[in-house]
N, C-alpha and C. Protein backbone atom coordinates (compact mmCIF):
# COMPACT_ATOMS: atom_id res chain seq x y z
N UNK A 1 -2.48 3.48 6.35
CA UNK A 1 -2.65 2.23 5.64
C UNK A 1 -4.14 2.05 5.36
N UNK A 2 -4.32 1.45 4.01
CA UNK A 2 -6.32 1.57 3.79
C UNK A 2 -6.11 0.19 3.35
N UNK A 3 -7.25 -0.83 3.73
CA UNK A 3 -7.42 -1.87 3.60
C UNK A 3 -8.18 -1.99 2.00
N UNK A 4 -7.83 -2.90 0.71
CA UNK A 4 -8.32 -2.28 -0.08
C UNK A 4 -9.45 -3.89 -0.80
N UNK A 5 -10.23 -3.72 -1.46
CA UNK A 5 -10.65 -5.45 -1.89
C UNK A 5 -9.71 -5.78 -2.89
N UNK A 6 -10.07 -6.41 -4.25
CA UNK A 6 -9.21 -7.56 -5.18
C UNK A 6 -8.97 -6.49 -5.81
N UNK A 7 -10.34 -5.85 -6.52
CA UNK A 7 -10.38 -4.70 -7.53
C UNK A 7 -9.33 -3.50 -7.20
N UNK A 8 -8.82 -2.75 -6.13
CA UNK A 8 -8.20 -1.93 -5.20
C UNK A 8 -6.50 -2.16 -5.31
N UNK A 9 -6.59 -3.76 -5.59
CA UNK A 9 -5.39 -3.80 -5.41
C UNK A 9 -4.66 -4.09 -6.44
N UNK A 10 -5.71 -4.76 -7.71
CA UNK A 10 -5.06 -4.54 -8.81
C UNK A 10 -4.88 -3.46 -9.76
N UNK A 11 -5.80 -2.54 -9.45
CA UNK A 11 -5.52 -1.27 -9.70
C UNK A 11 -3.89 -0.42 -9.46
N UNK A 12 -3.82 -0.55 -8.35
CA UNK A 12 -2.55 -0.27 -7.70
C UNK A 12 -1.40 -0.92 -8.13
N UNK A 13 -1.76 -2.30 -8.11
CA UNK A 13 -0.48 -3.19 -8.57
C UNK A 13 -0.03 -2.28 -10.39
N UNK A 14 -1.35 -2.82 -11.01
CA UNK A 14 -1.23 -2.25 -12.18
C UNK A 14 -0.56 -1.09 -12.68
N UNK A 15 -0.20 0.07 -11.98
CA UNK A 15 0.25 1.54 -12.01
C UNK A 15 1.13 0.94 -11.21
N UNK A 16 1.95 -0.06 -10.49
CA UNK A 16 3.16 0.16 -9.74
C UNK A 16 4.02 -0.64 -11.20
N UNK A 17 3.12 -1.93 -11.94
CA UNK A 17 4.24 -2.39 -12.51
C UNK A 17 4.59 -1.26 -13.99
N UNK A 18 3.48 -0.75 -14.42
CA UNK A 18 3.67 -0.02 -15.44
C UNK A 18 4.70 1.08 -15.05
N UNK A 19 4.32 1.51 -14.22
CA UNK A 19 5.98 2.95 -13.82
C UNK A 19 7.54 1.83 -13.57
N UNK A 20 7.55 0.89 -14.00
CA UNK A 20 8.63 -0.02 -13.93
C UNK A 20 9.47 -0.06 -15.52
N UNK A 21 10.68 1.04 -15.22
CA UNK A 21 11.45 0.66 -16.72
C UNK A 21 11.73 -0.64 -17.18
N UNK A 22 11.09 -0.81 -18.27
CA UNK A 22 11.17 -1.60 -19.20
C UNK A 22 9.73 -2.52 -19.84
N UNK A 23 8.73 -2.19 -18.59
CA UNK A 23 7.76 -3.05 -18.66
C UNK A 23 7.12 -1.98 -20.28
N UNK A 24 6.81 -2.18 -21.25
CA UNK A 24 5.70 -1.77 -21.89
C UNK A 24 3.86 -1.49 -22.00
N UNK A 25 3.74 -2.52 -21.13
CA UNK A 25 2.10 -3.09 -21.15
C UNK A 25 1.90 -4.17 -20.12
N UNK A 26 0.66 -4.37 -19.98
CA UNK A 26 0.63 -5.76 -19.26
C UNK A 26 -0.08 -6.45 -20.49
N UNK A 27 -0.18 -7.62 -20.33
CA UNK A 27 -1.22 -8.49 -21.21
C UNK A 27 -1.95 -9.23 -20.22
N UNK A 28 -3.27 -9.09 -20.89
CA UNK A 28 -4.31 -10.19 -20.24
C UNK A 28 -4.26 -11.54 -19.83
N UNK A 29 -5.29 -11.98 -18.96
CA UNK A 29 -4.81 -13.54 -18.65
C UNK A 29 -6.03 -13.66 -19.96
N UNK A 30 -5.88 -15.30 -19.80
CA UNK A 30 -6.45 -16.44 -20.99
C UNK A 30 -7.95 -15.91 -20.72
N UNK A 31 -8.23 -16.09 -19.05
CA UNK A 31 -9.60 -15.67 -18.18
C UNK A 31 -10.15 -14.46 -18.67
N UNK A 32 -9.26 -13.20 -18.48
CA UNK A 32 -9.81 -12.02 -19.10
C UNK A 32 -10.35 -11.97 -20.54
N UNK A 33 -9.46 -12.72 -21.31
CA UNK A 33 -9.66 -12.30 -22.77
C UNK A 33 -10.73 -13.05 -23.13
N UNK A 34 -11.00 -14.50 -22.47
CA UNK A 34 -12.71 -15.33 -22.79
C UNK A 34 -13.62 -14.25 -21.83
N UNK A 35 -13.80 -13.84 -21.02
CA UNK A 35 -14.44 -13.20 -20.65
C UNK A 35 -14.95 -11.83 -21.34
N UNK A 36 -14.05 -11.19 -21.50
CA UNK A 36 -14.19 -9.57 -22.93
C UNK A 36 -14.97 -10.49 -24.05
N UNK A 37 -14.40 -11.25 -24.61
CA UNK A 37 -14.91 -12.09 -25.73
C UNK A 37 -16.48 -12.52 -25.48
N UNK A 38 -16.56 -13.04 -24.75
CA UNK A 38 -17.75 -13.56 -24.94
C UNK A 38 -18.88 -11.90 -24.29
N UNK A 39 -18.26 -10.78 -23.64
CA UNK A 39 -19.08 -9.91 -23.26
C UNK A 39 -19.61 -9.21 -24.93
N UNK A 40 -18.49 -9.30 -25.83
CA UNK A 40 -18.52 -8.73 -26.62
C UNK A 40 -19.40 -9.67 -28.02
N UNK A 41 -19.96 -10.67 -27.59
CA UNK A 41 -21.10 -11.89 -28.67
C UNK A 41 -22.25 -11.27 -27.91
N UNK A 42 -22.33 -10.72 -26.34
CA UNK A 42 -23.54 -9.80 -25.82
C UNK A 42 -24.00 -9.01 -26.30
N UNK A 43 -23.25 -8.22 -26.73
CA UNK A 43 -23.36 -6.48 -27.08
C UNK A 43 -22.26 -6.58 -28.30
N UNK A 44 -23.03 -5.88 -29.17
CA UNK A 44 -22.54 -5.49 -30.22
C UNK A 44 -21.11 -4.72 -30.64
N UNK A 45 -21.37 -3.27 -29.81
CA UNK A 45 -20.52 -2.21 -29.28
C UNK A 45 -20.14 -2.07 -28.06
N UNK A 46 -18.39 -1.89 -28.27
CA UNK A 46 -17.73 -1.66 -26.90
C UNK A 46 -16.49 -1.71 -26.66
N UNK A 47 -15.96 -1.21 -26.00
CA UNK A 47 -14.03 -1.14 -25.94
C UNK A 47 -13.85 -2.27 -26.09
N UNK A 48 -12.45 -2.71 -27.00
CA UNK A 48 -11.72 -3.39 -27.12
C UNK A 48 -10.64 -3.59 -26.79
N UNK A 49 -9.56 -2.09 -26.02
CA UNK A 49 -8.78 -1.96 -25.70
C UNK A 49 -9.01 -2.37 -23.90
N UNK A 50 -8.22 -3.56 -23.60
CA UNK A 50 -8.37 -4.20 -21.98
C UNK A 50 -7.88 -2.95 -21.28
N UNK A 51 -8.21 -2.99 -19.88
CA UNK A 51 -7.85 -1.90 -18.59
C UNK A 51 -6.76 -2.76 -18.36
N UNK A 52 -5.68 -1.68 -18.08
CA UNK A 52 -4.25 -2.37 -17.45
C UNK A 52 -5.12 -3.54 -16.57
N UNK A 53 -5.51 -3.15 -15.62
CA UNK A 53 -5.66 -4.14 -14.20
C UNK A 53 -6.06 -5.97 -15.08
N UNK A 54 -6.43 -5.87 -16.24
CA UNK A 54 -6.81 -6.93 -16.93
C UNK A 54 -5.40 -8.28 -17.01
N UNK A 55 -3.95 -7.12 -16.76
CA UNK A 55 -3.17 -7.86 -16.94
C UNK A 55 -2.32 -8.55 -15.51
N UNK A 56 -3.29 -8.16 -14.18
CA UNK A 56 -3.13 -8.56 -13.04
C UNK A 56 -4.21 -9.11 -12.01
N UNK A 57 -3.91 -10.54 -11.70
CA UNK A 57 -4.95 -10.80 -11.02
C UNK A 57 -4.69 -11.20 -9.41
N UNK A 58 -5.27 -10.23 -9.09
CA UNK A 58 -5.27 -10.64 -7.30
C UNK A 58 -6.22 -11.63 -6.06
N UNK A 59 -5.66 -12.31 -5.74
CA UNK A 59 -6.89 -13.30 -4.75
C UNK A 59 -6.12 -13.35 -3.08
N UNK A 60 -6.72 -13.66 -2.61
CA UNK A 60 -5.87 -13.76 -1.09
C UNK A 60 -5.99 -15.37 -0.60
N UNK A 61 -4.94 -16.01 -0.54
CA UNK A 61 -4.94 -17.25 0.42
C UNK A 61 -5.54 -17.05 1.26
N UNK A 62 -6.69 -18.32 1.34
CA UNK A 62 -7.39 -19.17 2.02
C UNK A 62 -7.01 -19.56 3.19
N UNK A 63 -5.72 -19.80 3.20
CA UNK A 63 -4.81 -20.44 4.15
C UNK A 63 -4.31 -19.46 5.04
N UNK A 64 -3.76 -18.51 4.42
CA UNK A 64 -3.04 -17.48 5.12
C UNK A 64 -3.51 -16.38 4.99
N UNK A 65 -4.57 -15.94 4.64
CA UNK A 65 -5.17 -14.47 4.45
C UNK A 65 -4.24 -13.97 3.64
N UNK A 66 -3.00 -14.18 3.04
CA UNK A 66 -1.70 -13.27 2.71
C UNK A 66 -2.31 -13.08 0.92
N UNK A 67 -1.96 -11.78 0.38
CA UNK A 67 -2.15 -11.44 -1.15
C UNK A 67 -1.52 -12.35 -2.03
N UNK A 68 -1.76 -13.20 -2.99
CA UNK A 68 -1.33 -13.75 -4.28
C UNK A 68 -1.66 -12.73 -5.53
N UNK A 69 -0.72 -12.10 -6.03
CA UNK A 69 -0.83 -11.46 -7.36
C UNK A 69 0.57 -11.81 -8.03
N UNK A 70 -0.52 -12.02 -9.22
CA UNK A 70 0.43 -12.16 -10.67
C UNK A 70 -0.09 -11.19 -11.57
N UNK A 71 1.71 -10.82 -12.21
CA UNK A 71 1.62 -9.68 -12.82
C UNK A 71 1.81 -10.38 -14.12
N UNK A 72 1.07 -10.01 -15.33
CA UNK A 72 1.68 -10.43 -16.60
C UNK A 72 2.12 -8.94 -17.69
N UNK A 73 3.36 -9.19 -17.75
CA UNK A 73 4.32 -8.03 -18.34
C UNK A 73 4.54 -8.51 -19.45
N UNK A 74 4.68 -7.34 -20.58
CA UNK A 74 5.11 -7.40 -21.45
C UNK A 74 6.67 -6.34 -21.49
N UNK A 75 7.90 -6.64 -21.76
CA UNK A 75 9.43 -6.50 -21.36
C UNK A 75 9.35 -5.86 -23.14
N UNK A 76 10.66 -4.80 -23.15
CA UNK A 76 11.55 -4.89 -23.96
C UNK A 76 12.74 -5.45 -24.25
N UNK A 77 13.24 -5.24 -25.38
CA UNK A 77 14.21 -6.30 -25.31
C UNK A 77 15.43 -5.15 -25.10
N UNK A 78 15.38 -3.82 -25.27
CA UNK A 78 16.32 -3.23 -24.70
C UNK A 78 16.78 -3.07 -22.73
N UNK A 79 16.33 -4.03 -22.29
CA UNK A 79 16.58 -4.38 -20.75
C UNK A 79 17.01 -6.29 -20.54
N UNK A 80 17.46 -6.37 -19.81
CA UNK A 80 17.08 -8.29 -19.49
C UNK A 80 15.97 -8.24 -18.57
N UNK A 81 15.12 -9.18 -19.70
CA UNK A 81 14.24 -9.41 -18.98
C UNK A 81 13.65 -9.90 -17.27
N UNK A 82 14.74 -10.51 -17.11
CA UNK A 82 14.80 -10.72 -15.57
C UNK A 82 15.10 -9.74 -14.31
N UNK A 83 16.10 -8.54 -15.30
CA UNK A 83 15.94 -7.28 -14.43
C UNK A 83 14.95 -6.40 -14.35
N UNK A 84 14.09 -6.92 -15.12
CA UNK A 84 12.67 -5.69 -15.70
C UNK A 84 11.50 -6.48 -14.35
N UNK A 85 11.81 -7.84 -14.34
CA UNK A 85 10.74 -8.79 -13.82
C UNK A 85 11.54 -8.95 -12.50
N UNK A 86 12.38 -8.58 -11.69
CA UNK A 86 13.18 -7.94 -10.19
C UNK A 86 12.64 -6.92 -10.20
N UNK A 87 12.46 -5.91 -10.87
CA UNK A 87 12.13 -4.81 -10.61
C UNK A 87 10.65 -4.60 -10.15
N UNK A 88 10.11 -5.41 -11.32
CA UNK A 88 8.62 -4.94 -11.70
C UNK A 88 8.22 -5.75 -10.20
N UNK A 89 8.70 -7.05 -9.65
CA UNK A 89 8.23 -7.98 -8.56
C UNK A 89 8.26 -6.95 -6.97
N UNK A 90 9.62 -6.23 -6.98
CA UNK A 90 9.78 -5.45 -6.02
C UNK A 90 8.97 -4.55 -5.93
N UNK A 91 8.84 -3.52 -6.57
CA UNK A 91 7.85 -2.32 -6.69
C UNK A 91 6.55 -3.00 -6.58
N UNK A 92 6.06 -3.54 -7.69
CA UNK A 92 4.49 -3.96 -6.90
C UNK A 92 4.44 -4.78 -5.32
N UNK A 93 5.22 -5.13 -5.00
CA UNK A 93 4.86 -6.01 -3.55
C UNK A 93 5.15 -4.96 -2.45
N UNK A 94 6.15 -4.18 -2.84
CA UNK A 94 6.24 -3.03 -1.74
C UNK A 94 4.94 -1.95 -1.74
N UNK A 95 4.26 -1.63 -3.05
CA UNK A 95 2.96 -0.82 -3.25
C UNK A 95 1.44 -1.68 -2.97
N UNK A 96 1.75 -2.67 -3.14
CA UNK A 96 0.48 -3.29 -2.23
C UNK A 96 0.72 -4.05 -0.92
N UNK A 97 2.18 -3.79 -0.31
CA UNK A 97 2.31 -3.80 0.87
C UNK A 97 1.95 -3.09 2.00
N UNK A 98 1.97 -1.63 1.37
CA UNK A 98 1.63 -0.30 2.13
C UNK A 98 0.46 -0.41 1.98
N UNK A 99 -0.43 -0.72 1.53
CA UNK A 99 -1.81 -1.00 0.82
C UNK A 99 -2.83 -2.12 2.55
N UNK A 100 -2.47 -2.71 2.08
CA UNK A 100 -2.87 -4.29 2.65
C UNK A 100 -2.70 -4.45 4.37
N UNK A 101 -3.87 -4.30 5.28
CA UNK A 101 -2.98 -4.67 6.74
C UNK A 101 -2.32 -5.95 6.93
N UNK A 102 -1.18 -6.02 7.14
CA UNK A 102 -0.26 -7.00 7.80
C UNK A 102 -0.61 -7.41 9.36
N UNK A 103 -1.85 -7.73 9.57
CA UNK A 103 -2.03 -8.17 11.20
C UNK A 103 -1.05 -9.48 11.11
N UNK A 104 -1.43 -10.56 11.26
CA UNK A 104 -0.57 -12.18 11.59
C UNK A 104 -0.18 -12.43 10.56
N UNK A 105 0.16 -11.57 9.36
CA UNK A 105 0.59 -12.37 8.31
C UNK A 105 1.94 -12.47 7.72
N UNK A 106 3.21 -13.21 8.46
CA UNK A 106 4.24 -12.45 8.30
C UNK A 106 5.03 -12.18 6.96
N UNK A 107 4.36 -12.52 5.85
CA UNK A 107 4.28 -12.08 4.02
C UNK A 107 3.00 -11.83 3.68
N UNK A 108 2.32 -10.68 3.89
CA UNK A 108 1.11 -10.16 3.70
C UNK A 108 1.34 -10.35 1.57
N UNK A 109 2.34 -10.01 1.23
CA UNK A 109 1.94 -10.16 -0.08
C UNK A 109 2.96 -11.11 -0.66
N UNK A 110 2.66 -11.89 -2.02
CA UNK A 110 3.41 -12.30 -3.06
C UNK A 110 3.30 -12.24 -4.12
N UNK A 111 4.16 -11.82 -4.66
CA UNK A 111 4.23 -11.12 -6.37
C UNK A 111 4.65 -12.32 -6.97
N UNK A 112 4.32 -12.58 -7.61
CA UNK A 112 4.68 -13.48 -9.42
C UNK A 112 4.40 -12.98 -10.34
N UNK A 113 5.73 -13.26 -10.78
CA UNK A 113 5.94 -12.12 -12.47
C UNK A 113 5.66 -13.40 -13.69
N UNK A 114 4.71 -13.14 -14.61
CA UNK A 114 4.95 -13.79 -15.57
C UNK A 114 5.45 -12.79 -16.78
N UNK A 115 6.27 -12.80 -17.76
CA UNK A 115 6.97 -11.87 -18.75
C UNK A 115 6.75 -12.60 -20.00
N UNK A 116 6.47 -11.36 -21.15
CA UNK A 116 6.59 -12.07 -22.57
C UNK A 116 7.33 -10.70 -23.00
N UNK A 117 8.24 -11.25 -24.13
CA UNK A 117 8.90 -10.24 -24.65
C UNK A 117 8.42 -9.48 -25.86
N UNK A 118 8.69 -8.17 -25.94
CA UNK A 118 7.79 -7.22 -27.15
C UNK A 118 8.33 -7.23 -28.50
């Protein structure tokens, strides 16, 4: 088990929800995309295409030390969406479960799926 920071784990999350049939992409939060935006009124030149992890953001309760990540998926419509977003919730919480030490925390992680359809 490797203890990992925010960056570590959305990385991970990111590659657990994408290997999830049906997911297509993630999409950015509102946060990411003012943030790229305004990097990009800095500098002239520079990717435009977001890093998966852009479409997951991880923080840890204050309260409980335990992981808060939300995943934002983009679904096809050849699946239901709610089985894509079971799926996609399971697989990432079990991959940054193995991830994350569980000392006193008896839900070291929680996944929230937000979904838009493609």
């Amino acid at each position: 088990m490797t203890s990992l920071g925010a960056a570590g784990i959305e990385r991970a999350a990111a590659e657990a929800a994408l290997s999830v049939p049906g997911v297509t992409g993630l999409q950015p939060s509102l946060r990411h995309t003012l943030a790229v935006a305004g990097a990009r009124v800095r500098r002239a030149v520079g990717s435009t295409t977001p890093s998966p992890e852009a479409g997951i953001h991880a923080e840890r309760s204050p309260r409980t030390g335990a992981w808060i990540i939300e995943v934002r998926c983009v679904v096809t419509r050849n699946r239901r969406a709610l089985d894509t977003a079971r799926d996609v919730q399971e697989h990432v919480g079990s991959t940054v479960s193995s991830l994350v030490p569980c000392a006193d925390t008896p839900e070291p992680v929680t996944v929230v799926i937000v979904t838009r359809l493609e």
